[in-house]
C-alpha atoms as a PDB file:
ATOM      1  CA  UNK A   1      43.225   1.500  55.220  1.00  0.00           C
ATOM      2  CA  UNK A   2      42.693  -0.650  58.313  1.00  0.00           C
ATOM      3  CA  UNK A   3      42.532  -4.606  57.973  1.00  0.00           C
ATOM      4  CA  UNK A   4      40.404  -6.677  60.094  1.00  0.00           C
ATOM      5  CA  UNK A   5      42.174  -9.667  61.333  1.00  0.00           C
ATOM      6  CA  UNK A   6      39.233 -10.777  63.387  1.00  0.00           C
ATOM      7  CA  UNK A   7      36.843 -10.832  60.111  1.00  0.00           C
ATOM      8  CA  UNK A   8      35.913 -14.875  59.338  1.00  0.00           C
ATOM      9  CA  UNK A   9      36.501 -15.929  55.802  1.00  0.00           C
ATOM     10  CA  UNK A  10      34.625 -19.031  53.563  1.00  0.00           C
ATOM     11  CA  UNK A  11      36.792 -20.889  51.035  1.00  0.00           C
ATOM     12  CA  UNK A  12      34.359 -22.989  49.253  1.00  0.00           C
ATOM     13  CA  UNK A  13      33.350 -24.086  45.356  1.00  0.00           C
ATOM     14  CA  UNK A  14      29.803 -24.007  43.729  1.00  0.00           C
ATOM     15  CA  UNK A  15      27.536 -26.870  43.566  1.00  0.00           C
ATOM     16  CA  UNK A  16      27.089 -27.767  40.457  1.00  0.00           C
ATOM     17  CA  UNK A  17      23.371 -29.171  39.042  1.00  0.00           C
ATOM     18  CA  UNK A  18      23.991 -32.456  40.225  1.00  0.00           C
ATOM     19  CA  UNK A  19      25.402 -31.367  43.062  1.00  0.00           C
ATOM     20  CA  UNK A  20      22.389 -29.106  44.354  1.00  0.00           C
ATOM     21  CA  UNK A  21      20.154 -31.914  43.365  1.00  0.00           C
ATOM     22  CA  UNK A  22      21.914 -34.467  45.749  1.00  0.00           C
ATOM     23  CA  UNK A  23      21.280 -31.657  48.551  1.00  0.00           C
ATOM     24  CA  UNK A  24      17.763 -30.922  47.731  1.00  0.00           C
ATOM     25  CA  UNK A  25      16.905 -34.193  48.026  1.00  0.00           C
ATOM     26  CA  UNK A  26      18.359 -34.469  51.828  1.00  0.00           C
ATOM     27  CA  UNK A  27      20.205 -37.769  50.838  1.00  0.00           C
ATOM     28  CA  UNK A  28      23.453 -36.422  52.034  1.00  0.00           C
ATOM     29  CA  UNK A  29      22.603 -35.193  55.903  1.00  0.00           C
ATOM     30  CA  UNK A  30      24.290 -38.454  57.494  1.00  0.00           C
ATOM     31  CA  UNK A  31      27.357 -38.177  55.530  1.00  0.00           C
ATOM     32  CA  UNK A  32      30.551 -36.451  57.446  1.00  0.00           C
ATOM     33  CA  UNK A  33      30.457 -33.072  55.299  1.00  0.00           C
ATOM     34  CA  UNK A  34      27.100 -32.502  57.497  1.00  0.00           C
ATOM     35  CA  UNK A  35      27.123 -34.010  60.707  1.00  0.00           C
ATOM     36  CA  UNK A  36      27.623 -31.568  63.492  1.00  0.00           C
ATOM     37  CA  UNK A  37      30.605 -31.835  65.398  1.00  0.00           C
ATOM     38  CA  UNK A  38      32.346 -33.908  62.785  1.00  0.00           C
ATOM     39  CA  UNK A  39      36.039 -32.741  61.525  1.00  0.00           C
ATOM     40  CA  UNK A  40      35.443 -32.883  57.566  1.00  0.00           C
ATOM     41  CA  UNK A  41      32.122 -30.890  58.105  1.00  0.00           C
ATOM     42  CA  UNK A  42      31.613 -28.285  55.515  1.00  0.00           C
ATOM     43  CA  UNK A  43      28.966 -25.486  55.572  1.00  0.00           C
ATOM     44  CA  UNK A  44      26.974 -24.486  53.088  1.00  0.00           C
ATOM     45  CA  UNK A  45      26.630 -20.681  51.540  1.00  0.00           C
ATOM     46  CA  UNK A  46      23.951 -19.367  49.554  1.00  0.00           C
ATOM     47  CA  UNK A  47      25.906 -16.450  47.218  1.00  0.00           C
ATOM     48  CA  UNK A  48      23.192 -14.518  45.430  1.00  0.00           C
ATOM     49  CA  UNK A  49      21.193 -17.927  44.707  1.00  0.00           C
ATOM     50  CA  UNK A  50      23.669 -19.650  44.110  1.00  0.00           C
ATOM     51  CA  UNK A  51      24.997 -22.683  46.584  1.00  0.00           C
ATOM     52  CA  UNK A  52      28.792 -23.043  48.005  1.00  0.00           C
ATOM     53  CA  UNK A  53      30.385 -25.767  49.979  1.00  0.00           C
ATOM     54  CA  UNK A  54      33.196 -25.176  51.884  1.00  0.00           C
ATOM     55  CA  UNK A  55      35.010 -24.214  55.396  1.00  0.00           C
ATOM     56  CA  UNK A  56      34.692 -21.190  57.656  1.00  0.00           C
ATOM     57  CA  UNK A  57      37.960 -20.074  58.615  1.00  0.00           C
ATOM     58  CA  UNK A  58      39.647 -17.072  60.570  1.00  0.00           C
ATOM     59  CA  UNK A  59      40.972 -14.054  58.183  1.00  0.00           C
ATOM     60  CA  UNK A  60      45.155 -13.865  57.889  1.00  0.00           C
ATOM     61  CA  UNK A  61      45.696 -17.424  55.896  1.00  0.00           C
ATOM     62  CA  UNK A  62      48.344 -17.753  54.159  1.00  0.00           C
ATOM     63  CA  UNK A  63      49.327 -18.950  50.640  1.00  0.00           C
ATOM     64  CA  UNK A  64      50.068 -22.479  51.567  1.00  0.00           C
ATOM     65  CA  UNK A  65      47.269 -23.187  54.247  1.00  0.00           C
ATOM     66  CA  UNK A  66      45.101 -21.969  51.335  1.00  0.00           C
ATOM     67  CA  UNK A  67      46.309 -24.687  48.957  1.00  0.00           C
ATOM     68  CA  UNK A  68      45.866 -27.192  51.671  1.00  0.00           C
ATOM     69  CA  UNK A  69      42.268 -26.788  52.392  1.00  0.00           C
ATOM     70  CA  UNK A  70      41.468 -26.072  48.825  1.00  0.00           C
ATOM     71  CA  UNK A  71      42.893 -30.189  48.660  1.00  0.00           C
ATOM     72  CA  UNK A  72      40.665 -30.648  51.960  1.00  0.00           C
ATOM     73  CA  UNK A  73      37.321 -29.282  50.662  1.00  0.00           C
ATOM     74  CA  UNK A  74      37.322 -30.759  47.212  1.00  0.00           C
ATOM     75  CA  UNK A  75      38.585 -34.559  48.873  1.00  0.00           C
ATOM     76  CA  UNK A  76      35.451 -34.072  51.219  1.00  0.00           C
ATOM     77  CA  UNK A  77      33.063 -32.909  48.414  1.00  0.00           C
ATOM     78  CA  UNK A  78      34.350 -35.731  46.552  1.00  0.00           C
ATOM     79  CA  UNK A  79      33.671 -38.495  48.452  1.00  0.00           C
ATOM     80  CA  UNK A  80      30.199 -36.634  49.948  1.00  0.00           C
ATOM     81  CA  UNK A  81      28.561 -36.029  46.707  1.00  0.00           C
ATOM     82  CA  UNK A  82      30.210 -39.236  45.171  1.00  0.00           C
ATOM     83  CA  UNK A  83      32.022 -37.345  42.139  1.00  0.00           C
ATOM     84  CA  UNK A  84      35.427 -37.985  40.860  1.00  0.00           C
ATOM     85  CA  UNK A  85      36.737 -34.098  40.819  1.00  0.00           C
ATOM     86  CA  UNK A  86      34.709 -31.037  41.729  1.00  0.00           C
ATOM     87  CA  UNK A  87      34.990 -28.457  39.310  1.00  0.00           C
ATOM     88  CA  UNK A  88      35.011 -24.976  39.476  1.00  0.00           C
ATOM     89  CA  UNK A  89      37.931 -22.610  40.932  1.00  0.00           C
ATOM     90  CA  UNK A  90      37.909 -22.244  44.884  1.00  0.00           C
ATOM     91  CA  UNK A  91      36.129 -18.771  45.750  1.00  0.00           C
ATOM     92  CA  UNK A  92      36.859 -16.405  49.307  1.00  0.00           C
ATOM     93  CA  UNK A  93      34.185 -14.723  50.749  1.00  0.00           C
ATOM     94  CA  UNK A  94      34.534 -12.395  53.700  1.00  0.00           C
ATOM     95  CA  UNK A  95      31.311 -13.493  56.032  1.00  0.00           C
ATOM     96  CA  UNK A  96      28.788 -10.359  57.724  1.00  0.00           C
ATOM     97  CA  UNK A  97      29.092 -10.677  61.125  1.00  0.00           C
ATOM     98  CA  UNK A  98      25.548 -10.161  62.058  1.00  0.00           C
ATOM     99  CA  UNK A  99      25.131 -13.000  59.722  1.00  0.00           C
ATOM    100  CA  UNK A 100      27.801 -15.040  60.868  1.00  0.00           C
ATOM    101  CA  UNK A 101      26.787 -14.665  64.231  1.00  0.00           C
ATOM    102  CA  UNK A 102      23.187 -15.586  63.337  1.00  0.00           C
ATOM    103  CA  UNK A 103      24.365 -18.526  62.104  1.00  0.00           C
ATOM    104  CA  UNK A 104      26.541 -19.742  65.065  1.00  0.00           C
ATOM    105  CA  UNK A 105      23.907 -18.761  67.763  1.00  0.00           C
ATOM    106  CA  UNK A 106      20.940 -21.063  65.564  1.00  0.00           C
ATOM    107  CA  UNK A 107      23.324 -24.016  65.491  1.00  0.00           C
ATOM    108  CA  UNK A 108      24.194 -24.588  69.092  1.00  0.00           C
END
């Protein structure tokens, strides 16, 4: 079996109703999880339909750096979407690389 250590990963949490609402309505682009170039930005995943917010990191985390961004994401989704505690267990997703790089080349 060969591992990948170049492979990027997403830690996020699903949005819940309330949540996707607050994004639909586009009343959350000037706040820090969405400005480009700012250091709590967050990116957003669609998962089969439904909508993630989290961090795009390299593969090879450990343990304990995953505990502390879990604590980074939800205090940023906290204060973004104005809610005391997201809910909702952290989720990793290994990202395509076509995709990824998709991505990357449409945001510059």
């Amino acid at each position: 079996m060969r591992v990948d250590t170049a492979q990027k990963l997403f830690l996020g949490f699903k949005l819940d109703s309330e949540m996707r609402r607050q994004y639909a309505d586009g009343k959350l682009v000037h706040r820090p999880a969405f400005k480009n170039g700012d250091p709590a930005r967050l990116d957003i995943l669609d998962v089969k339909g439904d909508l993630f917010i989290g961090r795009v990191v390299d593969g090879g985390l450990g343990s304990d750096e995953i505990t502390d961004l879990e604590r980074n994401i939800k205090s940023i989704v906290a204060v973004t979407f104005s809610v005391q505690r997201p809910g909702g267990a952290l989720r990793i997703y290994a990202l395509d690389r076509d995709e990824l790089a998709t991505s990357l080349a449409a945001a510059v």
